[in-house]
Protein backbone atom coordinates (compact mmCIF):
# COMPACT_ATOMS: atom_id res chain seq x y z
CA UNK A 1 -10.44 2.24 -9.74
CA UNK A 2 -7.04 3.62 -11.40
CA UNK A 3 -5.02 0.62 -11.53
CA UNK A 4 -1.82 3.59 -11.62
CA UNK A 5 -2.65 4.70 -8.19
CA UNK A 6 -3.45 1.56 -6.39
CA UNK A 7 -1.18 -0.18 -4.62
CA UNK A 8 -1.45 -4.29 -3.44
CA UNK A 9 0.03 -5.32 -0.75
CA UNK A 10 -0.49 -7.89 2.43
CA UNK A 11 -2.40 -6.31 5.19
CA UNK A 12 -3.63 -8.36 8.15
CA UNK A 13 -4.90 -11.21 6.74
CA UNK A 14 -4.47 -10.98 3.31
CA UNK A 15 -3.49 -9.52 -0.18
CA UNK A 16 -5.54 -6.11 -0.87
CA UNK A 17 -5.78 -3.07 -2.68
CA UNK A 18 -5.01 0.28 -1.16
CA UNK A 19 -6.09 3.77 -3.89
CA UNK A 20 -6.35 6.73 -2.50
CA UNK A 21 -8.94 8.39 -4.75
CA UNK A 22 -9.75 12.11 -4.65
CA UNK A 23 -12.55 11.80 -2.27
CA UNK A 24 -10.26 9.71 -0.09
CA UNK A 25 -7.55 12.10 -0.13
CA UNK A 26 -10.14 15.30 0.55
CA UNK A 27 -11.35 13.46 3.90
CA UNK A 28 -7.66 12.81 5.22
CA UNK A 29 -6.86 16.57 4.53
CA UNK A 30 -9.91 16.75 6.54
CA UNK A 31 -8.48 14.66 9.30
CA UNK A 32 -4.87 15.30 8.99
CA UNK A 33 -5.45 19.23 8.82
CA UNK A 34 -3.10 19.28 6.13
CA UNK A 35 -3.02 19.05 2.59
CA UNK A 36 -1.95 16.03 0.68
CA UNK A 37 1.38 17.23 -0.32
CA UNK A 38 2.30 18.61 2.71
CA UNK A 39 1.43 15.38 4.34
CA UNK A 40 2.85 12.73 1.72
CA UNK A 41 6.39 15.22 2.36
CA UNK A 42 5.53 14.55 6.48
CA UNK A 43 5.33 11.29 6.24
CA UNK A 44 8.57 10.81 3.95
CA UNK A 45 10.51 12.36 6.26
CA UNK A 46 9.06 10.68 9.33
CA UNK A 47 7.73 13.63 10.55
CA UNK A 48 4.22 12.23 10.80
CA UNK A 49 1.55 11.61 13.25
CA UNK A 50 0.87 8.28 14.26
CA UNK A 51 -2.90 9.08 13.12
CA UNK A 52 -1.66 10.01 9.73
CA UNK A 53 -0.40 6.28 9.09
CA UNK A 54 -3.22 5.06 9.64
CA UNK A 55 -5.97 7.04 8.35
CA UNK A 56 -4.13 6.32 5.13
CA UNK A 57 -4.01 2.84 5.56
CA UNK A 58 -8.11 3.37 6.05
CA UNK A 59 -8.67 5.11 3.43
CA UNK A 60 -6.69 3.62 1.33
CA UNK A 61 -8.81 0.46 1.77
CA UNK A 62 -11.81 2.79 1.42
CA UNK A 63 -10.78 4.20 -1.59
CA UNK A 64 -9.99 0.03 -3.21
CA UNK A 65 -13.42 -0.75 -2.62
CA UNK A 66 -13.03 -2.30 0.86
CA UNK A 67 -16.45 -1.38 2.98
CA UNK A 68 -15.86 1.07 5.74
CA UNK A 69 -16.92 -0.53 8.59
CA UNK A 70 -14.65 -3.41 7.31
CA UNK A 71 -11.38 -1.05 6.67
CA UNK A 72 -12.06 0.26 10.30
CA UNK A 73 -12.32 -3.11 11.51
CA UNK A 74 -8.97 -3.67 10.00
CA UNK A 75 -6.56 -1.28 11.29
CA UNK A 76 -8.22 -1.74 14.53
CA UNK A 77 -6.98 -4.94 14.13
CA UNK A 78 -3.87 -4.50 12.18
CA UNK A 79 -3.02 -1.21 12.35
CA UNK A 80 -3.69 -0.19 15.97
CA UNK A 81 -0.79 -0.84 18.90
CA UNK A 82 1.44 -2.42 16.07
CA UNK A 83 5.07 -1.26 15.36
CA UNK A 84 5.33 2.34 13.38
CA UNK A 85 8.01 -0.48 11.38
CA UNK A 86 4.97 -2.39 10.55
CA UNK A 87 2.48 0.61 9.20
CA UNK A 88 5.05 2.96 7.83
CA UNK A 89 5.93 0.93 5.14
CA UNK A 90 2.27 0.40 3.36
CA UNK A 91 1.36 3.38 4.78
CA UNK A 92 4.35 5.27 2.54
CA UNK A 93 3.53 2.86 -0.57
CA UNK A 94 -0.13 4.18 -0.29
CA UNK A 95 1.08 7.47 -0.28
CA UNK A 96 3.90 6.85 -3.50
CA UNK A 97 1.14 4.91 -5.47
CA UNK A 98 -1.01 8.13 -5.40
CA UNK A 99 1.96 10.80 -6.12
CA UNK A 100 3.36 8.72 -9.13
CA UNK A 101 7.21 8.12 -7.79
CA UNK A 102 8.14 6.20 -10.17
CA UNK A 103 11.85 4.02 -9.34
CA UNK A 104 14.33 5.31 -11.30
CA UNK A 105 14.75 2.05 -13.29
CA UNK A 106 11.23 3.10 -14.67
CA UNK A 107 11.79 6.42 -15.50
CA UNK A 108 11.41 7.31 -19.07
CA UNK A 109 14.52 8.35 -21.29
């Protein structure tokens, strides 16, 4: 795992890693129909699907090393019939930890 593209955050019922990796990202351009830029801009301008969020969130979990049939579990559980305010957050950090936004306070000179 690429510590530079994971992101940690609390989901649920805990502290956990979110990366997605390329294989994560091919199978949500699978399931979004649309390709990982196009989606990451989507979502950033909260022009997403409420599927997109969270697939993400999924794979993301997928992608850390969290089992699938647990990361399913999990946004069933924490994901699913919760406010967009609740999932579009992580759901956007996934999504930034993968493109490599950096804040400008970190920007190189």
């Amino acid at each position: 795992m690429n510590d530079q593209i994971t992101h940690r955050a609390f989901f649920g019922d805990g502290e956990h890693a979110f990366t997605l990796t390329d294989p994560m990202i091919a199978e949500l351009e699978r399931l979004t129909g649309t390709g990982f830029g196009a989606l990451a801009f989507r979502v950033m301008r909260h022009e997403f699907h409420l599927s997109d969020l969270v697939e993400i969130i999924r794979l993301g979990l997928i992608g850390a090393g969290t089992h699938p049939e647990e990361a399913a579990r999990m946004v069933d559980t924490y994901a699913h019939n919760r406010p967009v305010s609740e999932i579009l957050p992580l759901a956007l950090d996934v999504l930034i930890a993968r493109v490599g936004v950096q804040d400008e306070q970190e920007q190189p000179a």
